[in-house]
Protein backbone atom coordinates (compact mmCIF):
# COMPACT_ATOMS: atom_id res chain seq x y z
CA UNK A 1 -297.14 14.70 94.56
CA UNK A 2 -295.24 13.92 97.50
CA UNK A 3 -292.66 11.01 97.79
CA UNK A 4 -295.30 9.64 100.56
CA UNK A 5 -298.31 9.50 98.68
CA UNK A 6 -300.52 6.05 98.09
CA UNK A 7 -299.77 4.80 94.51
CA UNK A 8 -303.41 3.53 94.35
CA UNK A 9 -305.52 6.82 96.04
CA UNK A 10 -302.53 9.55 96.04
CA UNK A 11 -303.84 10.59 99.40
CA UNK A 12 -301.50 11.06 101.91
CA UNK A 13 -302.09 9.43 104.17
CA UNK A 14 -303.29 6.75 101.95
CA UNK A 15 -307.76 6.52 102.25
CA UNK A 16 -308.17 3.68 99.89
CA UNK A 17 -306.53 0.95 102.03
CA UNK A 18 -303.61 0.07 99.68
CA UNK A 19 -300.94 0.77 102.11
CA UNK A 20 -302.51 -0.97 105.07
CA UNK A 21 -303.20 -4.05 103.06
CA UNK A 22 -299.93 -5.47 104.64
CA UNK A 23 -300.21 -4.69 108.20
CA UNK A 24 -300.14 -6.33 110.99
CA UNK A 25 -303.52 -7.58 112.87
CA UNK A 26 -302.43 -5.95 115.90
CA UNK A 27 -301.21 -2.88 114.29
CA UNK A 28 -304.40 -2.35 112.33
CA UNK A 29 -306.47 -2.76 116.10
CA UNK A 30 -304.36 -0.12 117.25
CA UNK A 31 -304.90 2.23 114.27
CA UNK A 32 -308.82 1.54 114.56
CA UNK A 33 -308.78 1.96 118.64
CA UNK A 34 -306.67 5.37 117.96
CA UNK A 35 -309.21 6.73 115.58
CA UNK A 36 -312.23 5.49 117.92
CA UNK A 37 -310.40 7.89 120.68
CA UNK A 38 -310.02 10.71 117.98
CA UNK A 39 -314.07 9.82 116.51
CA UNK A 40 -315.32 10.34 120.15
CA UNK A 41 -313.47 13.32 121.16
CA UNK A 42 -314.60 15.11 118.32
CA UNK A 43 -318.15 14.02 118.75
CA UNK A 44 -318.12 15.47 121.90
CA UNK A 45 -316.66 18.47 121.16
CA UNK A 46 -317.93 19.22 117.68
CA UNK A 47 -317.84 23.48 118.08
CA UNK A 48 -313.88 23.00 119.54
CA UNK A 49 -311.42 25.26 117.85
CA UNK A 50 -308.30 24.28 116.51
CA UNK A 51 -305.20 25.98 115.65
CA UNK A 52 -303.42 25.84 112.17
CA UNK A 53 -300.22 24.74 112.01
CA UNK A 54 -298.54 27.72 111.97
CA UNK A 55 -300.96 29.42 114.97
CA UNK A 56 -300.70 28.94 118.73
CA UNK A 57 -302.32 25.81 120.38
CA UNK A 58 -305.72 26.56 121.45
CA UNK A 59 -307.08 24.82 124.61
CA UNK A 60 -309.07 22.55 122.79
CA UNK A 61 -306.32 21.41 120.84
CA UNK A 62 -304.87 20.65 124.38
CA UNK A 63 -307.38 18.95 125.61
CA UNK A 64 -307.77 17.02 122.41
CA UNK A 65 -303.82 15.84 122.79
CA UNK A 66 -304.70 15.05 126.73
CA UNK A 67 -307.34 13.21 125.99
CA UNK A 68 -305.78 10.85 122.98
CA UNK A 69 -302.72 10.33 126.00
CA UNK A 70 -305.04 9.08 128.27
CA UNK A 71 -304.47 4.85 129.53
CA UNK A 72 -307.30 3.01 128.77
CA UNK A 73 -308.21 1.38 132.56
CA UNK A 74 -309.35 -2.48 132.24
């Protein structure tokens, strides 16, 4: 057990909700627009390969990180 994990879940990062139960609104909209970005990239791209974290970056882990830096135009 890490000192990070969710006293509820012991998931790190917490997946029962415990640990967000405090957050702000706007925080929590940017968590869910964040993971939205990360969902759709990944649907598009479900045969991309990525590294380990010990291996070189592939190019689809580049273009994943690109792509979750991109400005959302209004």
């Amino acid at each position: 057990m890490a000192l990070t994990d969710c006293v509820k879940c012991w998931d790190t990062p917490c997946t029962c909700g415990w640990e967000q139960r405090g957050w702000l609104i706007e925080n929590l909209e940017k968590r869910i627009k964040f993971l939205q970005k990360v969902l759709a990239f990944t649907k598009a791209n479900p045969d991309a390969k990525y590294s380990k974290w010990d291996e070189p970056e592939t190019e689809d882990d580049k273009r994943f990180m690109e792509n979750l830096r991109k400005e959302e135009k209004i």
